[in-house]
PDB file of N, CA and C in Angstrom:
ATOM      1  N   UNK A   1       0.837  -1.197   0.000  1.00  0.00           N
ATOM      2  CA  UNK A   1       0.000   0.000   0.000  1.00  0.00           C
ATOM      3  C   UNK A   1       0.878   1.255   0.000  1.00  0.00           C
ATOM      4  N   UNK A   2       0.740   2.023  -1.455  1.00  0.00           N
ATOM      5  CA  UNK A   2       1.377   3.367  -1.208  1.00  0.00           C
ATOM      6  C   UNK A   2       0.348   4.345  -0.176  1.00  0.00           C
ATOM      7  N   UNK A   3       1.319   5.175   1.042  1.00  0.00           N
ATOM      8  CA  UNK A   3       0.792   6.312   1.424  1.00  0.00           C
ATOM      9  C   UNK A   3      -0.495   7.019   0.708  1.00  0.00           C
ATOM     10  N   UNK A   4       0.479   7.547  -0.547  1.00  0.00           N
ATOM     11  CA  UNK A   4      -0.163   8.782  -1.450  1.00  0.00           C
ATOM     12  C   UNK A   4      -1.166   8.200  -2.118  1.00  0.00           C
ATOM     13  N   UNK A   5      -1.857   6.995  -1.969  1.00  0.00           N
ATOM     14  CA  UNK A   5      -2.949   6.162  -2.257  1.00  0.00           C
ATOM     15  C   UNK A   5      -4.608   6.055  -1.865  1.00  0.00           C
ATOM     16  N   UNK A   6      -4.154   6.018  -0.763  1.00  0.00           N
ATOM     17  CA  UNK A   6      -4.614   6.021   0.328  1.00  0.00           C
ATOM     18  C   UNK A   6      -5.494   6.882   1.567  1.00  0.00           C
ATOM     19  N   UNK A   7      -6.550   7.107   1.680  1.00  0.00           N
ATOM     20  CA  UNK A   7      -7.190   8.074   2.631  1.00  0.00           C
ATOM     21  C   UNK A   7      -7.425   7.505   3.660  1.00  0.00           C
ATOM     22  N   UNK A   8      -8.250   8.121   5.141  1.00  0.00           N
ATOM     23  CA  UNK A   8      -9.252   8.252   5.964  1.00  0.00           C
ATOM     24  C   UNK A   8     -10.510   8.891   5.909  1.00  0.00           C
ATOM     25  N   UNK A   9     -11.542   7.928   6.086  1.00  0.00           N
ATOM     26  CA  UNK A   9     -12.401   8.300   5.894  1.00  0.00           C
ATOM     27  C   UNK A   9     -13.361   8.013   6.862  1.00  0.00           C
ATOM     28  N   UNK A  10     -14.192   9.002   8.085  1.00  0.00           N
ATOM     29  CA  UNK A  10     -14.814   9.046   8.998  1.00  0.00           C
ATOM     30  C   UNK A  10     -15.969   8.478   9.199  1.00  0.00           C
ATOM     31  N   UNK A  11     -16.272   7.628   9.049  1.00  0.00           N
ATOM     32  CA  UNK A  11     -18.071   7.085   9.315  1.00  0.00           C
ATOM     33  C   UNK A  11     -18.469   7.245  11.410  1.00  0.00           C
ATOM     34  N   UNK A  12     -18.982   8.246  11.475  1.00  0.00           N
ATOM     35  CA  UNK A  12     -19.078   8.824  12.928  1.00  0.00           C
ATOM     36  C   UNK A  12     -17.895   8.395  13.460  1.00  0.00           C
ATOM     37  N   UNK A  13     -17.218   7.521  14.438  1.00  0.00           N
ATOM     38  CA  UNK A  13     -16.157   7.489  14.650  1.00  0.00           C
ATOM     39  C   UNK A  13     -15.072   6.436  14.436  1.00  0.00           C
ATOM     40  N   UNK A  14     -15.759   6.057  13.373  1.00  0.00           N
ATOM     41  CA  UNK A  14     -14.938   4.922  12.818  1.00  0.00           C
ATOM     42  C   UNK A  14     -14.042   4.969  11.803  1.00  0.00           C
ATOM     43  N   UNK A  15     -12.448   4.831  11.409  1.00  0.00           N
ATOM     44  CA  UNK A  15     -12.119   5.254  10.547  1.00  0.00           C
ATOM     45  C   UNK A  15     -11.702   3.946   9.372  1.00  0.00           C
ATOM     46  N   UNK A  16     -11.997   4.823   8.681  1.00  0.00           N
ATOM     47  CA  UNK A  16     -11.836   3.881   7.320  1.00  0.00           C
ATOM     48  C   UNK A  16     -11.053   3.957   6.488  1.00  0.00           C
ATOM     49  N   UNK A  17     -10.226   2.846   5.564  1.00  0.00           N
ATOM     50  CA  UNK A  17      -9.209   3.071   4.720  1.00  0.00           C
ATOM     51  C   UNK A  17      -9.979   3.002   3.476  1.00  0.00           C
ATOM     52  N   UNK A  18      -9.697   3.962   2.572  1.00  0.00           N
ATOM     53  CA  UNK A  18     -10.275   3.846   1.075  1.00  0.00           C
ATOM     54  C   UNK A  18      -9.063   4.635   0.104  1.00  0.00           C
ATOM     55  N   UNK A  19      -9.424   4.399  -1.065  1.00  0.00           N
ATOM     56  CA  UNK A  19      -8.235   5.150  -1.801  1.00  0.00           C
ATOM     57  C   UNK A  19      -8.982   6.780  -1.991  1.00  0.00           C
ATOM     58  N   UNK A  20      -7.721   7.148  -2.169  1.00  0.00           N
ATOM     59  CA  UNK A  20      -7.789   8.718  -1.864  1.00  0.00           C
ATOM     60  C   UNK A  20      -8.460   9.274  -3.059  1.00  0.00           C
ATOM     61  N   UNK A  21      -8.826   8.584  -3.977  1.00  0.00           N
ATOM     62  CA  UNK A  21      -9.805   9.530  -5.275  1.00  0.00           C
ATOM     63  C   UNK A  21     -11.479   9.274  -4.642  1.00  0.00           C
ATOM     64  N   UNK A  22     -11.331   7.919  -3.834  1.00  0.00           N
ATOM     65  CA  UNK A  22     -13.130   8.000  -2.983  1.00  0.00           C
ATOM     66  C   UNK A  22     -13.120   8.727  -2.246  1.00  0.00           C
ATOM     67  N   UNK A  23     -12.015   8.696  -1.145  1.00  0.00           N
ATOM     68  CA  UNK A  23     -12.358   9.914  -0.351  1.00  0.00           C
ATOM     69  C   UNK A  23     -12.529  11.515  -0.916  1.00  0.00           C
ATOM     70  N   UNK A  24     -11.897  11.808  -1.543  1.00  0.00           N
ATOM     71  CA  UNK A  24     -11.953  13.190  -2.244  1.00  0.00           C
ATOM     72  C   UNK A  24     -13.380  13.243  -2.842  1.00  0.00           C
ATOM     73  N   UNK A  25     -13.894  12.354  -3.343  1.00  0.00           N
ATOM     74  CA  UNK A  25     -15.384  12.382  -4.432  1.00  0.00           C
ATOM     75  C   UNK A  25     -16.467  12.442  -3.029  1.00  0.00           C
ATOM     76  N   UNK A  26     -16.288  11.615  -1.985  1.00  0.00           N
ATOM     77  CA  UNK A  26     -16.717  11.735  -0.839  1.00  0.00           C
ATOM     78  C   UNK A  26     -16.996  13.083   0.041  1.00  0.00           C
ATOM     79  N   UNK A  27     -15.569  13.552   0.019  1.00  0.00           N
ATOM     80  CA  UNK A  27     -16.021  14.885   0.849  1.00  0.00           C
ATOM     81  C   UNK A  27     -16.387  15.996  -0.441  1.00  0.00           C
ATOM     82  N   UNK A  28     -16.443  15.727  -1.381  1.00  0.00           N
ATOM     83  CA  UNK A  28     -17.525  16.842  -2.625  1.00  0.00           C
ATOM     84  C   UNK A  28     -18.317  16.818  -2.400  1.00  0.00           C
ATOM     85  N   UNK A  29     -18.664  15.380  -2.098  1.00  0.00           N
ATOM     86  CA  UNK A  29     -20.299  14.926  -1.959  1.00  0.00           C
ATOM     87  C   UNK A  29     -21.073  15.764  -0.377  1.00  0.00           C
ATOM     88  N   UNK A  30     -20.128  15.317   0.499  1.00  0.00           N
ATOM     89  CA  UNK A  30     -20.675  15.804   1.581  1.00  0.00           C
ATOM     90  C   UNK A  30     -20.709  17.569   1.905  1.00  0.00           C
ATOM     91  N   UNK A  31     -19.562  18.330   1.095  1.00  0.00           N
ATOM     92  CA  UNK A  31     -19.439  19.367   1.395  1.00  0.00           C
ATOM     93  C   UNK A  31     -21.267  20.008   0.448  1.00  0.00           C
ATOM     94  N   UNK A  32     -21.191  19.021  -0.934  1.00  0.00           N
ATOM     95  CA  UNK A  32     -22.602  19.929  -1.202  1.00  0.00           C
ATOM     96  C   UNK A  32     -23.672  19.606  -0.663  1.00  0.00           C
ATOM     97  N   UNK A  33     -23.668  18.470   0.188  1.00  0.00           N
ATOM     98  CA  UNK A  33     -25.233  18.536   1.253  1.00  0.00           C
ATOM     99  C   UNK A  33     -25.124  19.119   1.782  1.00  0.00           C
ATOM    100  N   UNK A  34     -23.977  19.348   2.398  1.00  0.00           N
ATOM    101  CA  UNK A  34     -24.178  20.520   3.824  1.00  0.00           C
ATOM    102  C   UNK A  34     -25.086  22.024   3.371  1.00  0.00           C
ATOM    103  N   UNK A  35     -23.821  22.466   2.110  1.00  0.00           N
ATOM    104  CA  UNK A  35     -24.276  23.745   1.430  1.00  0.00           C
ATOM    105  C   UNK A  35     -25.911  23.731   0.921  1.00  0.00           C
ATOM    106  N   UNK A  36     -26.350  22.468   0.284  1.00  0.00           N
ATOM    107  CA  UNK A  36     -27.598  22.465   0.231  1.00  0.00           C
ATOM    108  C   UNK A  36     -28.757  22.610   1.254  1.00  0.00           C
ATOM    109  N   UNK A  37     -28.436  22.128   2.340  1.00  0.00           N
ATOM    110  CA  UNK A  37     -28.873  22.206   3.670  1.00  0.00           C
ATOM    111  C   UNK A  37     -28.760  23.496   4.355  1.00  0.00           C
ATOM    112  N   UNK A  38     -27.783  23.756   4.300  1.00  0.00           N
ATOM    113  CA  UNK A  38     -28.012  25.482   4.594  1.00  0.00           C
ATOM    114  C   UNK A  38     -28.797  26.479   4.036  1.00  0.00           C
ATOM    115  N   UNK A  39     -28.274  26.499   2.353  1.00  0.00           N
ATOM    116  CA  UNK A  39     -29.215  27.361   1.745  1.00  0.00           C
ATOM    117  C   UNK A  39     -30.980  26.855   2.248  1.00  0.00           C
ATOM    118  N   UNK A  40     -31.367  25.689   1.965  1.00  0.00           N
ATOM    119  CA  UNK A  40     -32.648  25.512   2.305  1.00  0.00           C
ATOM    120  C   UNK A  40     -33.147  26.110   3.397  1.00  0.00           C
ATOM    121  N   UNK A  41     -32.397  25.741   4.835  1.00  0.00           N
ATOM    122  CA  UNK A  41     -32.533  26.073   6.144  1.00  0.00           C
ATOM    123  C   UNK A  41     -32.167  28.032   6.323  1.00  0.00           C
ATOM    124  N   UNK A  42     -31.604  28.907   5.678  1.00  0.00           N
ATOM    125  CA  UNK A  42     -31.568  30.005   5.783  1.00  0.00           C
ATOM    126  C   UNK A  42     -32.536  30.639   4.528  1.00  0.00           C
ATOM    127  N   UNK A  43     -33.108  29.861   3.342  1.00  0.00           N
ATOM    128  CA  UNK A  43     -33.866  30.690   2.883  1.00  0.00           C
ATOM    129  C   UNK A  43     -33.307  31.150   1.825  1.00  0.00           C
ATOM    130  N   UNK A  44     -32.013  31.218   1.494  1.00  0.00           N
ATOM    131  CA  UNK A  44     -31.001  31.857   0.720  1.00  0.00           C
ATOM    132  C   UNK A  44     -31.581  31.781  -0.721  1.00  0.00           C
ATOM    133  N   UNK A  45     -31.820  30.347  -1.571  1.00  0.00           N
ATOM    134  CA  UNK A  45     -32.642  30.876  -2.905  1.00  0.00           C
ATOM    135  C   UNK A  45     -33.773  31.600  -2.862  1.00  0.00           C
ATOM    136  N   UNK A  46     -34.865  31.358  -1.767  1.00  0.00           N
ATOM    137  CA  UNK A  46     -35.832  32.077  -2.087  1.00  0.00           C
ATOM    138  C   UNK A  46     -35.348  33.593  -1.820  1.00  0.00           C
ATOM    139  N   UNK A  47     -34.855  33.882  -1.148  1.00  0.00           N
ATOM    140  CA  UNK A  47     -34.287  35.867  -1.037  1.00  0.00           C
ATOM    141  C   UNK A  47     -33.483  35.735  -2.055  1.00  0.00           C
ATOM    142  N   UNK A  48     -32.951  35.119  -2.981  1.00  0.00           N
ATOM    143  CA  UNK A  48     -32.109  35.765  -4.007  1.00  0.00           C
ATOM    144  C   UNK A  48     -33.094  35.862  -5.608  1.00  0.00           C
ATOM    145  N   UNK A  49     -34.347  34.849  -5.189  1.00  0.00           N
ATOM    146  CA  UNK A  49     -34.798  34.643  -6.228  1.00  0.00           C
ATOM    147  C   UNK A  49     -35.847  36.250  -6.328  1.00  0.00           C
ATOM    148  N   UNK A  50     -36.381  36.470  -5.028  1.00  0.00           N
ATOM    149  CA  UNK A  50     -36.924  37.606  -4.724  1.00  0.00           C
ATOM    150  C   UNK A  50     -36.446  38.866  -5.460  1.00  0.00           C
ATOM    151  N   UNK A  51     -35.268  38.659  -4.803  1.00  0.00           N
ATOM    152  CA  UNK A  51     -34.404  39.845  -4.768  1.00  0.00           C
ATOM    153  C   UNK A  51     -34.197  40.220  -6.457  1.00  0.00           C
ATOM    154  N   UNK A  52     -34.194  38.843  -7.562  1.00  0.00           N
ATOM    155  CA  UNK A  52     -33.995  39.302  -8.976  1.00  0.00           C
ATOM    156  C   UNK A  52     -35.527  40.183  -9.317  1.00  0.00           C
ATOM    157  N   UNK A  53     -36.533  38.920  -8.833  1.00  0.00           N
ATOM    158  CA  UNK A  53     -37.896  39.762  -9.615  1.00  0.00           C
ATOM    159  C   UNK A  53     -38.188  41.381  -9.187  1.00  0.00           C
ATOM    160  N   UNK A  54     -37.297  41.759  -7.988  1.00  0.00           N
ATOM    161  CA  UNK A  54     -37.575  42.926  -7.205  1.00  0.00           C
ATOM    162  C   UNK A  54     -36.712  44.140  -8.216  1.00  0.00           C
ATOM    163  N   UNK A  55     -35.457  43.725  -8.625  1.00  0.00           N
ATOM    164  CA  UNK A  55     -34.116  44.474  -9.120  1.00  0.00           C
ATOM    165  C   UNK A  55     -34.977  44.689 -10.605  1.00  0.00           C
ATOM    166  N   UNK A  56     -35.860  43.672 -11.300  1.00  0.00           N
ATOM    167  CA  UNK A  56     -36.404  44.244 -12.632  1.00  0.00           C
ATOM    168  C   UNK A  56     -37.552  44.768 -12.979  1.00  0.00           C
ATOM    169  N   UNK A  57     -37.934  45.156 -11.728  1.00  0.00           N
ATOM    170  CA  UNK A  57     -39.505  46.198 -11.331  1.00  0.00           C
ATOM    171  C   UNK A  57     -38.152  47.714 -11.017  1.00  0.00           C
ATOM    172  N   UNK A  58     -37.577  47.415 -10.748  1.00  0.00           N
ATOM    173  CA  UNK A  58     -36.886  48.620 -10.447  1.00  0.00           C
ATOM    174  C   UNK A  58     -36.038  49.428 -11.535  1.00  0.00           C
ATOM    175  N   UNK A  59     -35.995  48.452 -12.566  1.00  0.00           N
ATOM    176  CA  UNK A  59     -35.402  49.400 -14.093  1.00  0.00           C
ATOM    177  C   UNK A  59     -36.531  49.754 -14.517  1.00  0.00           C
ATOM    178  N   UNK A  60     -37.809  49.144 -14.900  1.00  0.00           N
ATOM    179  CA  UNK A  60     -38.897  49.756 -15.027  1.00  0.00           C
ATOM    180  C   UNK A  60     -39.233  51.151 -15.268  1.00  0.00           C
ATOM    181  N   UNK A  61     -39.141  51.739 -13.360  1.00  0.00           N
ATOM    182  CA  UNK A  61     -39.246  53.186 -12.920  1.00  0.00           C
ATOM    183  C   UNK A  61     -38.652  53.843 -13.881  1.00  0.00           C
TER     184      UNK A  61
END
């Protein structure tokens, strides 16, 4: 087993050996639920989606 092969990978506190291109595809994966989970939980598309229909009532004027 090369090092540079090779990851850790956390399942709650268990660690796991996998090769380091799963782990990497792994934490993509997890970093965009989180981000998805946030935006949902703060609202963030719906105020941005707002915020466009609001910005083209305002060239209008």
């Amino acid at each position: 087993m090369a090092k540079d092969n090779y990851g850790w990978l956390f399942v709650d506190k268990t660690p796991l050996l996998y090769k380091k291109k799963n782990v990497d595809r792994q934490q993509k994966i997890e970093t965009w639920l989180n981000l998805y989970q946030l935006t949902k939980e703060l609202r963030i598309d719906e105020y941005e989606t707002k915020r466009k229909t609001q910005s083209k009532i305002n060239y209008i004027i």
